[in-house]
PDB file of N, CA and C in Angstrom:
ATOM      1  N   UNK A   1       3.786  10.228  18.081  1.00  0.00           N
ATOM      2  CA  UNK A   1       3.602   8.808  17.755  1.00  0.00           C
ATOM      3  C   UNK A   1       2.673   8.694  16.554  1.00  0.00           C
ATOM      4  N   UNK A   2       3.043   8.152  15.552  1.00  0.00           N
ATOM      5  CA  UNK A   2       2.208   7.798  14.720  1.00  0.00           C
ATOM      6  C   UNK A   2       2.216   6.024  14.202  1.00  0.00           C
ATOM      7  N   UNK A   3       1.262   5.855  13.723  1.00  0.00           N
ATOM      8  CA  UNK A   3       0.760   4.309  13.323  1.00  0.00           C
ATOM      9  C   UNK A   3      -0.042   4.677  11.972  1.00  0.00           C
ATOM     10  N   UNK A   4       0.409   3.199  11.088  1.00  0.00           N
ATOM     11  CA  UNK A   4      -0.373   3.077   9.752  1.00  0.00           C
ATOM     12  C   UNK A   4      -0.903   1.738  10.106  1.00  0.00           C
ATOM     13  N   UNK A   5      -2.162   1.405   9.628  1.00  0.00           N
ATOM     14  CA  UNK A   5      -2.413   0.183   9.989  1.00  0.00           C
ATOM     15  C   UNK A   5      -3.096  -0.197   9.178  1.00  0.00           C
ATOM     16  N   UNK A   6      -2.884  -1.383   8.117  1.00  0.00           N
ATOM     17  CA  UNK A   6      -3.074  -1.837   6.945  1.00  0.00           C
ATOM     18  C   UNK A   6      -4.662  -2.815   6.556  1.00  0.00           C
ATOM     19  N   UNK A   7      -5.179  -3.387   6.197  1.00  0.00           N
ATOM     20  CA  UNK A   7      -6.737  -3.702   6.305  1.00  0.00           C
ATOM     21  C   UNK A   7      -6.556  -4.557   4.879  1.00  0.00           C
ATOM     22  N   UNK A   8      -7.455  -5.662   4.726  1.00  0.00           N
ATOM     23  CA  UNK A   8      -7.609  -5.942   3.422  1.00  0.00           C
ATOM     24  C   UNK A   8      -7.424  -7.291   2.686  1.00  0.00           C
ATOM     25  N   UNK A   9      -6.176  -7.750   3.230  1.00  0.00           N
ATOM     26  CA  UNK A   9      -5.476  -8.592   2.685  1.00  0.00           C
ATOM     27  C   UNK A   9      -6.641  -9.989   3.122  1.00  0.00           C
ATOM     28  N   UNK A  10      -5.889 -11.089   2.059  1.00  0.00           N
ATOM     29  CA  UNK A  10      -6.655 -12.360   2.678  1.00  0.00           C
ATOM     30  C   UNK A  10      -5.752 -13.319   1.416  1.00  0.00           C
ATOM     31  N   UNK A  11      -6.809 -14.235   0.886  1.00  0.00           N
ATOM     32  CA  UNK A  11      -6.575 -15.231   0.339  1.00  0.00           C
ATOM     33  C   UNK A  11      -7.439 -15.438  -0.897  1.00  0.00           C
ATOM     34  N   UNK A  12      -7.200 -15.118  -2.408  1.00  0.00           N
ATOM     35  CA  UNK A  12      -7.805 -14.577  -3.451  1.00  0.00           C
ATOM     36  C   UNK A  12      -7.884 -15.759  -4.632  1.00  0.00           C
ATOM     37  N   UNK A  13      -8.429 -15.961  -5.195  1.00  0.00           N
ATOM     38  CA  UNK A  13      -8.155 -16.933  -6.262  1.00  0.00           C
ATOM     39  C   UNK A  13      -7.712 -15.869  -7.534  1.00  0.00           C
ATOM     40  N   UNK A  14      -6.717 -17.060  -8.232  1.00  0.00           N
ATOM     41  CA  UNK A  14      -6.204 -15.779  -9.564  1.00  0.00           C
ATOM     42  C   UNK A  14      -7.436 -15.283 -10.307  1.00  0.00           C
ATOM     43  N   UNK A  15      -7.128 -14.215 -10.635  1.00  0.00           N
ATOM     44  CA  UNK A  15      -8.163 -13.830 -11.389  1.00  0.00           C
ATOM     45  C   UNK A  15      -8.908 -12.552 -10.457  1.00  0.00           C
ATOM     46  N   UNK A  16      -8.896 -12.767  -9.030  1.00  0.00           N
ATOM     47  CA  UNK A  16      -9.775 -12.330  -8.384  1.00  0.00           C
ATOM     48  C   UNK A  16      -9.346 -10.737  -8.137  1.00  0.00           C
ATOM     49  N   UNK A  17      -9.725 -10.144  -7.021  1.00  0.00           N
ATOM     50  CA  UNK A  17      -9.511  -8.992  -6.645  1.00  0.00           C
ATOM     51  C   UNK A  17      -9.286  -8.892  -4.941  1.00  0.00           C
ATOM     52  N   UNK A  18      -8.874  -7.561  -4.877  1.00  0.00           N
ATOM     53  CA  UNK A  18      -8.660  -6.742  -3.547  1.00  0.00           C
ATOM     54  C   UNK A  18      -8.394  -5.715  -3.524  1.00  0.00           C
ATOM     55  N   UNK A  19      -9.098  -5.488  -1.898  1.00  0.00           N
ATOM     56  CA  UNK A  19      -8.650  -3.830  -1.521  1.00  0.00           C
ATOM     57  C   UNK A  19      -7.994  -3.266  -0.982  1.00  0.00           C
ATOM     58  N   UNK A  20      -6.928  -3.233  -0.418  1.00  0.00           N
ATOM     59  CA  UNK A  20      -5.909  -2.874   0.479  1.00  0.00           C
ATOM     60  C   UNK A  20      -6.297  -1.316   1.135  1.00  0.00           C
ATOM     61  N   UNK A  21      -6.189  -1.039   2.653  1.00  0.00           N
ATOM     62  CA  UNK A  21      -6.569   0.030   3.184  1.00  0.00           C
ATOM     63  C   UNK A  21      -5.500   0.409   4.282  1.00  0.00           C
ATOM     64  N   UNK A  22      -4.995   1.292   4.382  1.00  0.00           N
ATOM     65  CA  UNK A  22      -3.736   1.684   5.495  1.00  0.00           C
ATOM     66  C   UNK A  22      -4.410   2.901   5.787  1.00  0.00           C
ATOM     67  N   UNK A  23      -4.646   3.109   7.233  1.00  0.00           N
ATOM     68  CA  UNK A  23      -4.977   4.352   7.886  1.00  0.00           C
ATOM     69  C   UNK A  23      -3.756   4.737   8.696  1.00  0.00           C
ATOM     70  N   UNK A  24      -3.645   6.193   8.921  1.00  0.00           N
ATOM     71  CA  UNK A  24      -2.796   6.868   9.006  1.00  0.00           C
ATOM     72  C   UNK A  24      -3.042   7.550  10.420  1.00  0.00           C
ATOM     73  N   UNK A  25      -3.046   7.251  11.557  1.00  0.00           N
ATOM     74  CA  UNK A  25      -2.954   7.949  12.819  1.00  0.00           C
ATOM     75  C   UNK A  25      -1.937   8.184  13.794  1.00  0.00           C
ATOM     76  N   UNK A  26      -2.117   9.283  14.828  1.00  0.00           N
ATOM     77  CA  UNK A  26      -1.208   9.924  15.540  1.00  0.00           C
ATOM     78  C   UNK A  26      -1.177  11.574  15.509  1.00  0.00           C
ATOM     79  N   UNK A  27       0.236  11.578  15.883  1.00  0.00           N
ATOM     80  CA  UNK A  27       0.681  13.310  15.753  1.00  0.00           C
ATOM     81  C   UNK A  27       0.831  13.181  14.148  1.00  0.00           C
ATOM     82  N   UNK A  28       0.318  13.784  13.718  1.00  0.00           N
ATOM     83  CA  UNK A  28       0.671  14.116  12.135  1.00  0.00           C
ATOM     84  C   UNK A  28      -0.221  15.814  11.986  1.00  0.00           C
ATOM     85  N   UNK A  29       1.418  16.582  11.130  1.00  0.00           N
ATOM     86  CA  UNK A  29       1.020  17.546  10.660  1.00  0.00           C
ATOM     87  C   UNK A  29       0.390  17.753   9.751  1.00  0.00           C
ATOM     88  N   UNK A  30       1.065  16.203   8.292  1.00  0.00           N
ATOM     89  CA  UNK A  30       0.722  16.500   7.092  1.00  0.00           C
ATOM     90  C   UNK A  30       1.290  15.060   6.400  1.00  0.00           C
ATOM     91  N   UNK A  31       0.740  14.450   5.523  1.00  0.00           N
ATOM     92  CA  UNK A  31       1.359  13.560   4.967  1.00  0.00           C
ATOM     93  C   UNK A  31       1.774  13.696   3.119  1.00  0.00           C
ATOM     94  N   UNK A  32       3.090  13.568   3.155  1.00  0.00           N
ATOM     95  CA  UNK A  32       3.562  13.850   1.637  1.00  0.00           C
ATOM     96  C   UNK A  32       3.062  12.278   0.840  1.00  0.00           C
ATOM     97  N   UNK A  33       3.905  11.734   0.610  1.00  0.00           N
ATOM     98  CA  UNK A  33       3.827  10.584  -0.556  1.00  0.00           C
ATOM     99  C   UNK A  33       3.429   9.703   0.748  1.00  0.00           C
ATOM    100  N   UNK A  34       2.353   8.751  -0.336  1.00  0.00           N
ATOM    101  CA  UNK A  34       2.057   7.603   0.418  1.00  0.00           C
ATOM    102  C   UNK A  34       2.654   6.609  -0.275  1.00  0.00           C
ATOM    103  N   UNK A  35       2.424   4.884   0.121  1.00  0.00           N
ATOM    104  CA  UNK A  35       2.749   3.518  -1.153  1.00  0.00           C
ATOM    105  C   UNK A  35       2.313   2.754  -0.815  1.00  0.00           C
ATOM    106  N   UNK A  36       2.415   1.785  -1.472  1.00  0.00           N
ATOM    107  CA  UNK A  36       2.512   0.506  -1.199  1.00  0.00           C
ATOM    108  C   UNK A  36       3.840  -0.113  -1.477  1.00  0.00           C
ATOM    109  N   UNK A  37       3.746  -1.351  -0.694  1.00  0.00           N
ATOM    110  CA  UNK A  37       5.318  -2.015  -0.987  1.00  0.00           C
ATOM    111  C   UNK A  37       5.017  -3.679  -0.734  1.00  0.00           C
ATOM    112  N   UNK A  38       5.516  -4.497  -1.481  1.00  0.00           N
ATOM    113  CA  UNK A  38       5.834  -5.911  -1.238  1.00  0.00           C
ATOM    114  C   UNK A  38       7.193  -6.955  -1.105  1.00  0.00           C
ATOM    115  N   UNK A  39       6.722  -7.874  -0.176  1.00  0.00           N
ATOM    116  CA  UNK A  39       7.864  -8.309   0.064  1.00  0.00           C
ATOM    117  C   UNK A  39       6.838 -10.078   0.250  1.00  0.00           C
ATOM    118  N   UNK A  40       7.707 -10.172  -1.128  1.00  0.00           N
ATOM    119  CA  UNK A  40       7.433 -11.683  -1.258  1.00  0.00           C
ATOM    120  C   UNK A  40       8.717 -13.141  -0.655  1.00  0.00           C
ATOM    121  N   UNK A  41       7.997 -14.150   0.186  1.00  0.00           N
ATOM    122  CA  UNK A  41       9.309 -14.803   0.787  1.00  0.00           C
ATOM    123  C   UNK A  41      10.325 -15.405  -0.257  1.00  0.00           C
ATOM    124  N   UNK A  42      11.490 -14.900   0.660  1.00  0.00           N
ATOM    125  CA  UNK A  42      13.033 -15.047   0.304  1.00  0.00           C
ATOM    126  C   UNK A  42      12.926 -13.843  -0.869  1.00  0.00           C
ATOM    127  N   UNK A  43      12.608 -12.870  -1.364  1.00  0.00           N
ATOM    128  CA  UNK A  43      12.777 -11.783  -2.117  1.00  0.00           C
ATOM    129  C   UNK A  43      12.820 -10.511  -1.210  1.00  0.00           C
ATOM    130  N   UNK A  44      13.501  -9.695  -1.674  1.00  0.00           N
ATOM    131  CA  UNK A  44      13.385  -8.200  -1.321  1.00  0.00           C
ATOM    132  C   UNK A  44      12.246  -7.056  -1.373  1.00  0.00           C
ATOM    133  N   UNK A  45      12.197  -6.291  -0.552  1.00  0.00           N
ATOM    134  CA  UNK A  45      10.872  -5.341  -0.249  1.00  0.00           C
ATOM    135  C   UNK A  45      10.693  -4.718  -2.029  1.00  0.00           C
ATOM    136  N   UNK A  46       9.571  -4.614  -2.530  1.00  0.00           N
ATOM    137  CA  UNK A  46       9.887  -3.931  -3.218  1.00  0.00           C
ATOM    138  C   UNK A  46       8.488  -3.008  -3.932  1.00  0.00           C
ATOM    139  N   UNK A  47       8.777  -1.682  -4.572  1.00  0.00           N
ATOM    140  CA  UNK A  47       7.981  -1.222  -4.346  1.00  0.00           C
ATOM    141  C   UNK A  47       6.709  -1.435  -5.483  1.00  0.00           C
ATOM    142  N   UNK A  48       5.322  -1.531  -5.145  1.00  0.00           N
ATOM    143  CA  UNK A  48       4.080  -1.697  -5.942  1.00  0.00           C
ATOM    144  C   UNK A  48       3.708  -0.629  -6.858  1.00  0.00           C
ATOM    145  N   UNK A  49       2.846   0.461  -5.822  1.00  0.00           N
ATOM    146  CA  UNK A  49       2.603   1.905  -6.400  1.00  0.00           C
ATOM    147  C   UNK A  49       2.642   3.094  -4.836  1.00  0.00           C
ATOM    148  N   UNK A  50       3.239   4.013  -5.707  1.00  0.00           N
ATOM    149  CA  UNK A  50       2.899   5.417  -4.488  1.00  0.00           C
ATOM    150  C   UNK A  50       2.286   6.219  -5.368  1.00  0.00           C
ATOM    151  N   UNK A  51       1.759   7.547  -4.060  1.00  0.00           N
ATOM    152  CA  UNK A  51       1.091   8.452  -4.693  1.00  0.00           C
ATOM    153  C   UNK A  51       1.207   9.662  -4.079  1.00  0.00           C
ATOM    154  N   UNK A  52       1.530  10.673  -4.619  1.00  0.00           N
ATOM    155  CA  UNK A  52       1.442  11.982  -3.782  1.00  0.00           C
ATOM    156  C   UNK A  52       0.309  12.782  -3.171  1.00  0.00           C
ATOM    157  N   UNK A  53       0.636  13.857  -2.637  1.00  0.00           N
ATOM    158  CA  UNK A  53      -0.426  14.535  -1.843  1.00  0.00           C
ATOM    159  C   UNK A  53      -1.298  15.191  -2.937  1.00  0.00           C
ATOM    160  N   UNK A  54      -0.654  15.310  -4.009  1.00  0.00           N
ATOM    161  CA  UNK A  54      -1.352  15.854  -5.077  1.00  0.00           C
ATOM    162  C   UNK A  54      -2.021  14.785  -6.252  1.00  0.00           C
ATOM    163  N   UNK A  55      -1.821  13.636  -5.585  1.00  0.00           N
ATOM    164  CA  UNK A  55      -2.648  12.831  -6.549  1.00  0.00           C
ATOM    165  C   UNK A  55      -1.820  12.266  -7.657  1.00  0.00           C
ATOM    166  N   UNK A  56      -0.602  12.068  -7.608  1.00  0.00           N
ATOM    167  CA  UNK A  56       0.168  11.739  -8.964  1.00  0.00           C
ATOM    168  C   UNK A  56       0.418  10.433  -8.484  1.00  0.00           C
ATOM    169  N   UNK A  57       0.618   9.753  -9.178  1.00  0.00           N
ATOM    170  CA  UNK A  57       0.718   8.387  -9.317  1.00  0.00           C
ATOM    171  C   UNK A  57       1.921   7.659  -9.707  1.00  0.00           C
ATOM    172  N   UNK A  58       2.259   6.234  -9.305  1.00  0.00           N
ATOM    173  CA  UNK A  58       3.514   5.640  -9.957  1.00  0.00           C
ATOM    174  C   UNK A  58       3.007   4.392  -9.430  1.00  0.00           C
ATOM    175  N   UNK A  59       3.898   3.274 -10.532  1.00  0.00           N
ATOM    176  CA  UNK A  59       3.205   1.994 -10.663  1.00  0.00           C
ATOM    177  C   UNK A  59       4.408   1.101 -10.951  1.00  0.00           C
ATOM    178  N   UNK A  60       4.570   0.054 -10.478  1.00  0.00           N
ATOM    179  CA  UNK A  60       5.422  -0.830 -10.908  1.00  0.00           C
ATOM    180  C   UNK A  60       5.330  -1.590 -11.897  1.00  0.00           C
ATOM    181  N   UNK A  61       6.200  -1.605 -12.782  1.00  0.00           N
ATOM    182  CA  UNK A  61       5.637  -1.900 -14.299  1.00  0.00           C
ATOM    183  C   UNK A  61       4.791  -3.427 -14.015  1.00  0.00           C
ATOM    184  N   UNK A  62       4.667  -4.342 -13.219  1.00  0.00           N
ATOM    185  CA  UNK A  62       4.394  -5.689 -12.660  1.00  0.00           C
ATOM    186  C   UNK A  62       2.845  -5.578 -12.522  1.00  0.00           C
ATOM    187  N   UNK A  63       2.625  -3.965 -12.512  1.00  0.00           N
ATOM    188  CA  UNK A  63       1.076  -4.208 -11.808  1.00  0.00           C
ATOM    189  C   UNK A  63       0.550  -3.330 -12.930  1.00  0.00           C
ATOM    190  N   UNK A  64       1.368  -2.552 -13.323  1.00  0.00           N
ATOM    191  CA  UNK A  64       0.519  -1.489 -13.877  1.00  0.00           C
ATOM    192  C   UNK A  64      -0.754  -1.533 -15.044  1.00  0.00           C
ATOM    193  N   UNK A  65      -2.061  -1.619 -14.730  1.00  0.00           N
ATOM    194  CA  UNK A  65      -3.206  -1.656 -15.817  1.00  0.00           C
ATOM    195  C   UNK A  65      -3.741  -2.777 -14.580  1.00  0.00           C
ATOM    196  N   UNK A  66      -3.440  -2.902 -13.546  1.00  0.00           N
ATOM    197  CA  UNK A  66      -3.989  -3.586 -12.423  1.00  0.00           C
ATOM    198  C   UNK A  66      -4.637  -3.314 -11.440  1.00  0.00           C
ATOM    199  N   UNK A  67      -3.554  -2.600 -10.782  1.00  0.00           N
ATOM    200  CA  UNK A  67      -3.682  -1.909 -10.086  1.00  0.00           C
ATOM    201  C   UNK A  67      -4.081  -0.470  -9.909  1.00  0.00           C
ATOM    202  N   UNK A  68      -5.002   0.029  -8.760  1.00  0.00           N
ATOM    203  CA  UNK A  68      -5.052   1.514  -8.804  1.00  0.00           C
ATOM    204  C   UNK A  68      -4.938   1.957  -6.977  1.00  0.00           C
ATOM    205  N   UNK A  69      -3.742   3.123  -7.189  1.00  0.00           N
ATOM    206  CA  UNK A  69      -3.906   3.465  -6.006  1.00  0.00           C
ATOM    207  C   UNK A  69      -4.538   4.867  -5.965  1.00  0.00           C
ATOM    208  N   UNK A  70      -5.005   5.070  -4.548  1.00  0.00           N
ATOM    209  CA  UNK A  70      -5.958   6.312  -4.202  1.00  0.00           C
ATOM    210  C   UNK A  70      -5.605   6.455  -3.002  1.00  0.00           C
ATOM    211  N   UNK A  71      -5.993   8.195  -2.807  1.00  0.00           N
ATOM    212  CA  UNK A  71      -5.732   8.482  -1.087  1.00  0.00           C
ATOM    213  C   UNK A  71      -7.217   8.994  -0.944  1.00  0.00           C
ATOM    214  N   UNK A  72      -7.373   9.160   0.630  1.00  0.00           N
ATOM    215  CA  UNK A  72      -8.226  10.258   1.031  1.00  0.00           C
ATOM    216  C   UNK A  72      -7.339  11.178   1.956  1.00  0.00           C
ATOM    217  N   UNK A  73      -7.224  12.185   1.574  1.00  0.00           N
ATOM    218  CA  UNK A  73      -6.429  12.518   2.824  1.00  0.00           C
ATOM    219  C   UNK A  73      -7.101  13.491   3.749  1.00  0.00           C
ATOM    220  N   UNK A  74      -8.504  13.790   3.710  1.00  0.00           N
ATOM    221  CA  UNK A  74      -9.142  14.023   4.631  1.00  0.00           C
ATOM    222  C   UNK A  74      -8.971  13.093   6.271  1.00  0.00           C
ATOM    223  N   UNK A  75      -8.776  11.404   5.768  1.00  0.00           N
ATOM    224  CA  UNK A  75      -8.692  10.756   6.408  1.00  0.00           C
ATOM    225  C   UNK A  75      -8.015   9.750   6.806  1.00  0.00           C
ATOM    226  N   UNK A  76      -6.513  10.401   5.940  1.00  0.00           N
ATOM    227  CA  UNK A  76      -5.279  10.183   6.092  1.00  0.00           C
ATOM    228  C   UNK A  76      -5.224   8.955   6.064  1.00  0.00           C
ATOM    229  N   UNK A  77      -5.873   7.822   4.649  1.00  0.00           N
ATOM    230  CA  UNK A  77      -5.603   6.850   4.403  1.00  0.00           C
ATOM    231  C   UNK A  77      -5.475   6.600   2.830  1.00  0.00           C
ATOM    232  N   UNK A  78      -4.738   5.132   3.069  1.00  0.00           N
ATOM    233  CA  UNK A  78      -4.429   5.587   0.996  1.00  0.00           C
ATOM    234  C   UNK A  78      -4.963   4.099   1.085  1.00  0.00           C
ATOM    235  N   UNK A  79      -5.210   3.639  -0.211  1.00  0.00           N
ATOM    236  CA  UNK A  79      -5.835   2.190  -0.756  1.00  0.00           C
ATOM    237  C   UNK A  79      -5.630   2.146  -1.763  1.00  0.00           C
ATOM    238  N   UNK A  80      -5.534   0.693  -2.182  1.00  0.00           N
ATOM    239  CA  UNK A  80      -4.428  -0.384  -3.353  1.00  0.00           C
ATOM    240  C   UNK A  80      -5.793  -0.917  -3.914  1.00  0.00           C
ATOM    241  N   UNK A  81      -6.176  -0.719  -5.036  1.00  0.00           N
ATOM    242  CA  UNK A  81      -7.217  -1.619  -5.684  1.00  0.00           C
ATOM    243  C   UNK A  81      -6.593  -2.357  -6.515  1.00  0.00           C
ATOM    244  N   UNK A  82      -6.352  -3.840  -6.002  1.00  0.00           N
ATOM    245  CA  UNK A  82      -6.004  -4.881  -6.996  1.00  0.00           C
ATOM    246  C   UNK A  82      -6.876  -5.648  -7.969  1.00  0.00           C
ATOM    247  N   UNK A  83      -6.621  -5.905  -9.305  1.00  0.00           N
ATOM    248  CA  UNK A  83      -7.558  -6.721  -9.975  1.00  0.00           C
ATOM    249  C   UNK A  83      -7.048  -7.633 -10.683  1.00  0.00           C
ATOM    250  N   UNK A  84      -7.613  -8.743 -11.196  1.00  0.00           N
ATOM    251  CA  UNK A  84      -6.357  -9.643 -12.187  1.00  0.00           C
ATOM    252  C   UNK A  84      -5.454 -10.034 -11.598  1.00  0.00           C
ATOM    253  N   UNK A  85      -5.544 -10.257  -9.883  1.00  0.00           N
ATOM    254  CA  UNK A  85      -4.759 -11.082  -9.553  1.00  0.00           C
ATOM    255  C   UNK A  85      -3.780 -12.295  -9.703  1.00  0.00           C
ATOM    256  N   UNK A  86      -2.427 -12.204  -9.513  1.00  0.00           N
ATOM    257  CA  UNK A  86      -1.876 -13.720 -10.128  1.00  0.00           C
ATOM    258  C   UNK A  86      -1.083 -14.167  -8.807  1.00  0.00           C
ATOM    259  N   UNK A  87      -0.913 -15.438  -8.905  1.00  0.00           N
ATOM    260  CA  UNK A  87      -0.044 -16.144  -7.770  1.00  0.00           C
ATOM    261  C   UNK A  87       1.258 -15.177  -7.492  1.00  0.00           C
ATOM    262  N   UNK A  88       1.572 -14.297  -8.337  1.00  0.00           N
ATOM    263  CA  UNK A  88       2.762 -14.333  -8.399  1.00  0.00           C
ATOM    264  C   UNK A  88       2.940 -12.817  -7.815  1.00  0.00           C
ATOM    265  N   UNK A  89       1.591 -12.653  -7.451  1.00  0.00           N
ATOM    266  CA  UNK A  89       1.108 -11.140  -6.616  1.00  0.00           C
ATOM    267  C   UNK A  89       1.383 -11.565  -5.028  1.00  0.00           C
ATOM    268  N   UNK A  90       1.480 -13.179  -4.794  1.00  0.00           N
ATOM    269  CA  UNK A  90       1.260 -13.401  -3.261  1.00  0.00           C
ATOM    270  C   UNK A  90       2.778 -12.744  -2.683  1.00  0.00           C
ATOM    271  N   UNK A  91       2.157 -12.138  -1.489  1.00  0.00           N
ATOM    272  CA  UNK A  91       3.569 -11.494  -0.752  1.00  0.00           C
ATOM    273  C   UNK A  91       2.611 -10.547   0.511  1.00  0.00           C
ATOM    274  N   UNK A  92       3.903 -10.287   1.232  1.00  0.00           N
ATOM    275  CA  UNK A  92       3.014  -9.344   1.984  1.00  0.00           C
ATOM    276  C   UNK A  92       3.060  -8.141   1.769  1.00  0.00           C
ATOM    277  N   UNK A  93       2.176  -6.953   1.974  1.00  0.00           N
ATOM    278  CA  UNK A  93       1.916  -5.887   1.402  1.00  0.00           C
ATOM    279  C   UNK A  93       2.567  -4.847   2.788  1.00  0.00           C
ATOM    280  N   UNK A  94       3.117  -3.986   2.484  1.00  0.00           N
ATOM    281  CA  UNK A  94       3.365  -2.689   3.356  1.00  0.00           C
ATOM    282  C   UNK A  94       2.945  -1.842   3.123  1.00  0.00           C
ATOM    283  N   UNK A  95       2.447  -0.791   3.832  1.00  0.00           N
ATOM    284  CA  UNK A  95       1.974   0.574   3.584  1.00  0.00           C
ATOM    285  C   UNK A  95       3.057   1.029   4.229  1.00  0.00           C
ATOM    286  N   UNK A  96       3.388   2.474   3.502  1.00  0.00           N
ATOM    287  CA  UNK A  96       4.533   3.300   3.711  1.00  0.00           C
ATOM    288  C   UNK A  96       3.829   5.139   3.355  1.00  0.00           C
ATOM    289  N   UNK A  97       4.389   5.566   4.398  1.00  0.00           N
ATOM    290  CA  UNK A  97       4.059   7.339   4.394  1.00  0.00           C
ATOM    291  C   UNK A  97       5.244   7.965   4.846  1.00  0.00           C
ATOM    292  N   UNK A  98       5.360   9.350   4.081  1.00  0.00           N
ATOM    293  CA  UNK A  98       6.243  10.446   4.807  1.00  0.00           C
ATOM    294  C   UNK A  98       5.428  11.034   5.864  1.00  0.00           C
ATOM    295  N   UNK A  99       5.439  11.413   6.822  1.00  0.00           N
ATOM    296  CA  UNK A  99       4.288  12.251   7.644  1.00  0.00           C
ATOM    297  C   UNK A  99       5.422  13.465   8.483  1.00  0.00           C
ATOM    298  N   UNK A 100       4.896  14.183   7.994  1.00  0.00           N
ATOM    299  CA  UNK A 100       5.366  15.458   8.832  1.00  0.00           C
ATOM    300  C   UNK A 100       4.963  15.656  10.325  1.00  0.00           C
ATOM    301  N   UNK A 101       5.903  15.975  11.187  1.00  0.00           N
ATOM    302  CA  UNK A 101       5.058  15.947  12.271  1.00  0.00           C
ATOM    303  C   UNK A 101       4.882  17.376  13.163  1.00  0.00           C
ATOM    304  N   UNK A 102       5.821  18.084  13.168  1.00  0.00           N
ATOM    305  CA  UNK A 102       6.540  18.628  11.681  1.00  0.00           C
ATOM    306  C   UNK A 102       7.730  18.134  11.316  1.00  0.00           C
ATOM    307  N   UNK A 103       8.391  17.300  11.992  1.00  0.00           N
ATOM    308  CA  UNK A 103       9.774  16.240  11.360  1.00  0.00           C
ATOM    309  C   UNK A 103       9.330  15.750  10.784  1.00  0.00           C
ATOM    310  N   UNK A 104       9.761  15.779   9.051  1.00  0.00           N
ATOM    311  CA  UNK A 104       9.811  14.496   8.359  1.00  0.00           C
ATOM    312  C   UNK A 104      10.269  13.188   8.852  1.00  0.00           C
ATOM    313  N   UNK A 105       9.243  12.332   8.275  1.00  0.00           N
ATOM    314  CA  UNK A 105      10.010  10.744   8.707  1.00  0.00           C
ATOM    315  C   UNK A 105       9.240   9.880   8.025  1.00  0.00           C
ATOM    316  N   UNK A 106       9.933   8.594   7.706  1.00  0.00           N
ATOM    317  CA  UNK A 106       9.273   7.373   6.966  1.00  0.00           C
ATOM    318  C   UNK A 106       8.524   6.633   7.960  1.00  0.00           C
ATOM    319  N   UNK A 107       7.417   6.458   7.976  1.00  0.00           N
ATOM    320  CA  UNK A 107       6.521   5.355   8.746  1.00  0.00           C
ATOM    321  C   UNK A 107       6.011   3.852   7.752  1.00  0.00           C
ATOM    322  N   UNK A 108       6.207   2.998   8.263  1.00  0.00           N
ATOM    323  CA  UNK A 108       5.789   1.808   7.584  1.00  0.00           C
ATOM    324  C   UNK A 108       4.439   1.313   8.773  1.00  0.00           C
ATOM    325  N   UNK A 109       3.594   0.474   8.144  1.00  0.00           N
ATOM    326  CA  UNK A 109       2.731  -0.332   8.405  1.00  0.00           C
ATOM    327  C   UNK A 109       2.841  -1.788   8.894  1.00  0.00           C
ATOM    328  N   UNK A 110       2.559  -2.515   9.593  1.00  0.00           N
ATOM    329  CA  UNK A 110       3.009  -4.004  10.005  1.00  0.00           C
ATOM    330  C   UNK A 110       2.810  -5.105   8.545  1.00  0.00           C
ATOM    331  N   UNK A 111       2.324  -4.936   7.846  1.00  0.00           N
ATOM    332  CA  UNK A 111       1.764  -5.485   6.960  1.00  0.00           C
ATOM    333  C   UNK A 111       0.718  -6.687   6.675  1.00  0.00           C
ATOM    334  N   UNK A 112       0.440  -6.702   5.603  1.00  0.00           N
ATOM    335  CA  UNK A 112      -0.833  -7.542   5.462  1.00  0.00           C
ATOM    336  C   UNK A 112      -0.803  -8.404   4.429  1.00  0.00           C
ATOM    337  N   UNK A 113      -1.167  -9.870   4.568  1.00  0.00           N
ATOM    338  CA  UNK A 113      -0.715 -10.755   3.788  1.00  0.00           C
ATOM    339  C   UNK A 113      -1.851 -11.161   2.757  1.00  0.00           C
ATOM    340  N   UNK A 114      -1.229 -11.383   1.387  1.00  0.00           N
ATOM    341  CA  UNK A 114      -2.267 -11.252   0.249  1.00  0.00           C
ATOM    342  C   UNK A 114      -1.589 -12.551  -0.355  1.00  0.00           C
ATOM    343  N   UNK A 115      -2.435 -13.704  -0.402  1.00  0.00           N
ATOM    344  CA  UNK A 115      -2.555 -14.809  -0.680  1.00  0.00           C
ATOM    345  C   UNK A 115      -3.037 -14.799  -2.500  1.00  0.00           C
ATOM    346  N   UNK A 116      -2.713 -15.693  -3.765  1.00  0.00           N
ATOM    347  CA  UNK A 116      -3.370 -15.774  -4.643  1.00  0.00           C
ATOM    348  C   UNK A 116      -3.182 -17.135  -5.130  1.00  0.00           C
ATOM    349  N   UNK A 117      -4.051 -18.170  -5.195  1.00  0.00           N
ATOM    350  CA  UNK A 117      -4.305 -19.135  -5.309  1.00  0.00           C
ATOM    351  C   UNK A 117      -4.323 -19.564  -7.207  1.00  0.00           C
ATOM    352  N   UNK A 118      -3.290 -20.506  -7.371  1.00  0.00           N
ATOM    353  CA  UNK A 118      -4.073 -20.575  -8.666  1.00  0.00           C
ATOM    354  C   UNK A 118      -4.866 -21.653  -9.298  1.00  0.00           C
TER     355      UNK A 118
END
């Protein structure tokens, strides 16, 4: 059994910032790529930034020079540093991991809702 469970979100004025936090517990052997993902209403999931076990990075051109993602994986959690927030950031946020258990498998997070006011 594993669970990601997401932290962070709220209600931001543009301009402002956030931290997004997804911890990673359960049976886990090992976790490959982590992300983030949004899904703004009546639009499709779609993806923010991921990052590998090795630290490489990818960004959705929407955020990129915005956003920064990071893992710890000592403690098998990854985090979304948002800055320069815009309305058009509001959606809800998913955290997403591969986790070995030793079966690969996709785990998602319940998600967490990130408000931006303008």
């Amino acid at each position: 059994q594993v669970q990601l469970v997401e932290s962070g979100g709220g209600l931001v004025q543009a301009g402002g910032s956030l931290r997004l936090s997804c911890a990673a517990s359960g049976s886990i052997f090992s976790i490959n790529a982590m992300g983030w993902y949004r899904q703004a209403p009546g639009k499709q999931r779609e993806l923010v930034a991921t990052i590998t076990s090795g630290g490489k990075t990818n960004y959705a051109d929407s955020v990129k020079g915005r956003c920064t993602i990071s893992r710890d994986n000592a403690k098998n959690t990854v985090y979304l540093q948002m800055n320069s927030l815009k309305p058009e950031d509001t959606a809800v946020y998913y955290c997403n991991a591969l986790i070995r258990q030793p079966v690969l498998g996709a785990y998602w997070g319940q998600g967490t809702q990130v408000t931006v006011s303008s």
